[in-house]
Protein backbone atom coordinates (compact mmCIF):
# COMPACT_ATOMS: atom_id res chain seq x y z
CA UNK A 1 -11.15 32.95 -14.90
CA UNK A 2 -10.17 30.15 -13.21
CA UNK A 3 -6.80 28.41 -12.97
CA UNK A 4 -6.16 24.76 -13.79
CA UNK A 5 -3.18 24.86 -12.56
CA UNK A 6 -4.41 25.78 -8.81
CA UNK A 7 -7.30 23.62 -9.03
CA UNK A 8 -5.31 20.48 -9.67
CA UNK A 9 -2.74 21.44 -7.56
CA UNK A 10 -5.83 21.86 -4.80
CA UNK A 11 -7.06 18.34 -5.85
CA UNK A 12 -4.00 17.03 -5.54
CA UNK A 13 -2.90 18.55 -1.76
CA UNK A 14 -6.65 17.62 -0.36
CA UNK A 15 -6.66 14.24 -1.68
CA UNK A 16 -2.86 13.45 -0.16
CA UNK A 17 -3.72 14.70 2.90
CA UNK A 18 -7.14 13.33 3.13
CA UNK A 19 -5.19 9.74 2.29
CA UNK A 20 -8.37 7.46 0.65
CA UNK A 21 -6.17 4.47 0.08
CA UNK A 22 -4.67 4.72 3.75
CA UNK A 23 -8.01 5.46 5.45
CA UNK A 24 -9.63 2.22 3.80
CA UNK A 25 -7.87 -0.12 5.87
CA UNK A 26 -8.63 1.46 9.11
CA UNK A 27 -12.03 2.46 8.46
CA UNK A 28 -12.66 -1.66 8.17
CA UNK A 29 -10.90 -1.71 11.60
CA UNK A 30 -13.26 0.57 13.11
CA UNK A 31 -16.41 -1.34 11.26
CA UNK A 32 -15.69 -4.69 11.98
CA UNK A 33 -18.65 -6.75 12.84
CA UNK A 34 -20.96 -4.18 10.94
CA UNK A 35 -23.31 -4.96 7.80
CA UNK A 36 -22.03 -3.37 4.21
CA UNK A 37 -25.15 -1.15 4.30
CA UNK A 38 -24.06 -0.28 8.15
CA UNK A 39 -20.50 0.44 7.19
CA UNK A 40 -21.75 2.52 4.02
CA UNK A 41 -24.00 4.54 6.42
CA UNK A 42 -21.08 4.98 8.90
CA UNK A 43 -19.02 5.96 5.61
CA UNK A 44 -21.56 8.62 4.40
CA UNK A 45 -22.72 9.97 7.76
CA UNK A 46 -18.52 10.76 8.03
CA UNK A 47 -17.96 12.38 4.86
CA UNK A 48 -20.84 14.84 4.83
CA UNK A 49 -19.43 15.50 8.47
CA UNK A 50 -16.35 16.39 7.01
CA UNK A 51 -17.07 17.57 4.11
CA UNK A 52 -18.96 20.40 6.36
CA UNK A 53 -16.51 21.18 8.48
CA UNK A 54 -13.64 21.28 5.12
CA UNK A 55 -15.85 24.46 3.71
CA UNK A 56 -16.39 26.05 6.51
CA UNK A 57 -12.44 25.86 7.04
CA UNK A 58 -12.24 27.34 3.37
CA UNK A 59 -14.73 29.83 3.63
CA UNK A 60 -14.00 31.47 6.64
CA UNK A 61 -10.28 30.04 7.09
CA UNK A 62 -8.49 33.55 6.06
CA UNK A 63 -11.29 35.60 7.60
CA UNK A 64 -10.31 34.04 11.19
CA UNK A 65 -6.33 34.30 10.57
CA UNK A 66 -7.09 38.03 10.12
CA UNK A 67 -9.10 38.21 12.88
CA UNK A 68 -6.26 37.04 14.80
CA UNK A 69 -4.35 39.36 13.02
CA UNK A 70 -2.02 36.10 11.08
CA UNK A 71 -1.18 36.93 7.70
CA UNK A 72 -1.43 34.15 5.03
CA UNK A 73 1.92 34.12 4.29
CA UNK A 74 3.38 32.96 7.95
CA UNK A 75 -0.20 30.19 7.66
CA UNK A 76 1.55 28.89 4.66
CA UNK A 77 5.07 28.85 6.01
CA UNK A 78 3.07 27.27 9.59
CA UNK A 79 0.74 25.28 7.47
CA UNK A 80 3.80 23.63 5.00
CA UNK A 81 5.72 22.64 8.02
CA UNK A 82 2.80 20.73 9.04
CA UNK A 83 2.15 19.07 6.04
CA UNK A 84 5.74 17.91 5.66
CA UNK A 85 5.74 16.82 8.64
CA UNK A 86 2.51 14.67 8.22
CA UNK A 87 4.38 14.17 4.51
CA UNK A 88 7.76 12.37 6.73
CA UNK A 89 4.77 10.29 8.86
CA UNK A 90 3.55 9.06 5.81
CA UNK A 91 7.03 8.17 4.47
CA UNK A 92 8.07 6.21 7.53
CA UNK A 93 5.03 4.77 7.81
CA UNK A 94 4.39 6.65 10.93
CA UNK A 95 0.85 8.10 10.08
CA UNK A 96 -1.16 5.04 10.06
CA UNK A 97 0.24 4.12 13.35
CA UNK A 98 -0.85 7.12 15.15
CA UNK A 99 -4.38 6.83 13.05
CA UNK A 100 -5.17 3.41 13.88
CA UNK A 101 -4.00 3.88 17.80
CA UNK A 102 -6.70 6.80 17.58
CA UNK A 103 -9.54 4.04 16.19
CA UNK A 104 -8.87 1.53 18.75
CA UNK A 105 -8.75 4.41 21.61
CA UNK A 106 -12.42 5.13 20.16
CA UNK A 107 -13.49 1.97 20.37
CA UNK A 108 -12.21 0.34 23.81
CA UNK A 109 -14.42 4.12 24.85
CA UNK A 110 -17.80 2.71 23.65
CA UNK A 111 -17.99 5.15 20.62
CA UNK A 112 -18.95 2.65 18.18
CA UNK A 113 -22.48 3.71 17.43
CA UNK A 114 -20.52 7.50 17.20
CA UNK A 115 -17.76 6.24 15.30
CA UNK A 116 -18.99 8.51 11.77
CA UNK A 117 -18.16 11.67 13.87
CA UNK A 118 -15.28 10.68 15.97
CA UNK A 119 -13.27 9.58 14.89
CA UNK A 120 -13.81 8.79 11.29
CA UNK A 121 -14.69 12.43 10.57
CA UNK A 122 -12.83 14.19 13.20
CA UNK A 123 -9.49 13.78 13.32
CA UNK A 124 -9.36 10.81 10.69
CA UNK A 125 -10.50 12.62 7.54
CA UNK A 126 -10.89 16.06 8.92
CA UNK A 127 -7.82 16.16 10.81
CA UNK A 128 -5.19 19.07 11.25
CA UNK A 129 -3.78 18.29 8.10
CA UNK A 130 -6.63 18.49 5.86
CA UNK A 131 -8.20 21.94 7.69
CA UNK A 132 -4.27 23.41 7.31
CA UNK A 133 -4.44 22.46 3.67
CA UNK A 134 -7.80 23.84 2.77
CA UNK A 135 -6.67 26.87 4.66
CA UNK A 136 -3.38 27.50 2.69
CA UNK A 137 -5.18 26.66 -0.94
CA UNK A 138 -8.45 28.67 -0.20
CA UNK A 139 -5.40 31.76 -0.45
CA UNK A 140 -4.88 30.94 -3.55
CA UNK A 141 -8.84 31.38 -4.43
CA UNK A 142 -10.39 35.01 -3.49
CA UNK A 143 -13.41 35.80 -5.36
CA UNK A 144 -16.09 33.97 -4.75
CA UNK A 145 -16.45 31.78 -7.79
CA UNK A 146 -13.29 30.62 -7.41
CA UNK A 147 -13.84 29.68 -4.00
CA UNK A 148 -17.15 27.86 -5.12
CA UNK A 149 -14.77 26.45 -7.13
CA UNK A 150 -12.71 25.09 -4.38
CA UNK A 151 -15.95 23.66 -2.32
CA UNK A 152 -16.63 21.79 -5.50
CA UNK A 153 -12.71 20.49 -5.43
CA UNK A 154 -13.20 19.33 -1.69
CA UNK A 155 -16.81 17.71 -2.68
CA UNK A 156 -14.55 15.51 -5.18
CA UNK A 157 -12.19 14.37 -3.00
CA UNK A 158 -14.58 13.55 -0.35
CA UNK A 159 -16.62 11.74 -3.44
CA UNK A 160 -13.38 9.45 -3.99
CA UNK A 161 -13.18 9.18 -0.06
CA UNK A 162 -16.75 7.80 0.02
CA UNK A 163 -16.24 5.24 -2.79
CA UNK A 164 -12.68 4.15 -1.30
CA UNK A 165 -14.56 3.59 2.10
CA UNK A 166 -17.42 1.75 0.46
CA UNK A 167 -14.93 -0.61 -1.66
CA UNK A 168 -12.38 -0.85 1.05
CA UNK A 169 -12.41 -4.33 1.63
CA UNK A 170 -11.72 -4.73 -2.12
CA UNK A 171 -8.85 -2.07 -2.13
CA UNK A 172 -7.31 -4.00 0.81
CA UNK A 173 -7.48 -7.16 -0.70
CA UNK A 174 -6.03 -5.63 -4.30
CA UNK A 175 -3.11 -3.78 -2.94
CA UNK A 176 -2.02 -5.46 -0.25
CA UNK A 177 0.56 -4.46 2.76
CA UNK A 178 3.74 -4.00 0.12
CA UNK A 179 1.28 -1.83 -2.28
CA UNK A 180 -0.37 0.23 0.45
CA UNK A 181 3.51 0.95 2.03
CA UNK A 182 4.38 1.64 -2.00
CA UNK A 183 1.63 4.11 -2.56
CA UNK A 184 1.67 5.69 1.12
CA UNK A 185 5.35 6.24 0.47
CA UNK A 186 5.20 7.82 -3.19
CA UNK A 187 2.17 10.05 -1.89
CA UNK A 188 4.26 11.41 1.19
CA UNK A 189 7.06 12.09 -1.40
CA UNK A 190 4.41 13.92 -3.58
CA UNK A 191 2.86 16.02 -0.03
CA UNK A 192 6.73 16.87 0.90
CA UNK A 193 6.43 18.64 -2.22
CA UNK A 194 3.59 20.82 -2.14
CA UNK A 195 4.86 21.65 1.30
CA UNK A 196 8.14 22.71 0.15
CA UNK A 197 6.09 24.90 -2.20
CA UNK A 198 3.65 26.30 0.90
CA UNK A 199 6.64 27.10 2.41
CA UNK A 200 8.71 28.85 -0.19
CA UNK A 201 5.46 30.63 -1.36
CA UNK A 202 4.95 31.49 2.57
CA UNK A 203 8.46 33.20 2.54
CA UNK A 204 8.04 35.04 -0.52
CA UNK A 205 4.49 36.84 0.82
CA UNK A 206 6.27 37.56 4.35
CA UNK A 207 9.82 38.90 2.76
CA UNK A 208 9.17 40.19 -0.18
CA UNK A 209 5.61 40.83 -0.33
């Protein structure tokens, strides 16, 4: 039977760390000049590449980490630290500064016509943060319906990627700097959160067992 309570809490983690509303702005960075039906091809070419490379990571996540003999209780202490810290980057507004420095490093390197791979699906949406994440909540889902479960989580919040990157001249426009600092701030609180909980969870499975 599946839990609701993971699932959303899944949702929730993937689509934080994934970012939608802070991706839009620099995803029109990295397309300017381009067509809408160019920049929706560069949007969809990106989040099937990522969206691949997302279930792999939660398929075979905890089958490498025992391979290298990790257990998944020090990955989710490891993995929450890394979240909070992208959390305290989000809060300071530090995040979107190190992601747009990685566009414009991109495109003074002639990688425009490449730009759906690298670096829009690699590191932008598929980045450290979002592989840790789907690494630590693919734990939480063993058997394999709950893990099709989970691929069917990350295909939703890639979805709302896709449609945030095809409307993101119109989410620019609607929220503005002071409501994309708002929201970046308030998610950051909410992905400090969940990595307190990775962390404490983390602890528990190491100490206690």
């Amino acid at each position: 039977m599946l839990n609701i309570d993971l699932l959303i809490n899944a949702i929730t983690t993937l689509l934080v760390t994934i970012d939608p509303p802070g991706l839009a702005p620099i995803f029109l960075g990295l397309t300017v000049g381009m067509t809408r039906p160019q920049r929706t091809q560069v949007a969809l070419r990106g989040c099937i590449i990522a969206f691949c490379i997302l279930a792999v990571f939660a398929l075979t996540g905890a089958g490498v980490l025992s391979l290298l003999g990790i257990s998944i209780g020090a990955f989710r202490i490891a993995g929450g630290l890394l979240l909070f810290w992208i959390a305290f980057e989000m809060i300071f507004e530090r995040r979107n500064e190190r992601k747009e420095k990685t566009s414009e490093v991109a495109i003074t390197r002639d990688h425009i016509h490449n730009i759906a791979v690298f670096p829009l699906a690699l590191p932008l949406i598929a980045g450290p943060g979002a592989i840790s994440a789907t690494i630590l909540t693919s734990g939480s889902f063993p058997s394999a319906l709950e893990r099709g479960a989970l691929i069917g989580v990350i295909a939703l919040c890639i979805a709302i990627l896709f449609l945030s990157l095809v409307i993101a001249e119109r989410i620019d426009r609607f929220l503005g700097k002071t409501g994309r600092a708002i929201l970046t701030r308030l998610l950051g609180v909410i992905l400090a959160a969940l990595a307190v909980q990775f962390v404490v969870d983390g602890v528990k499975s190491v100490f206690i067992g």
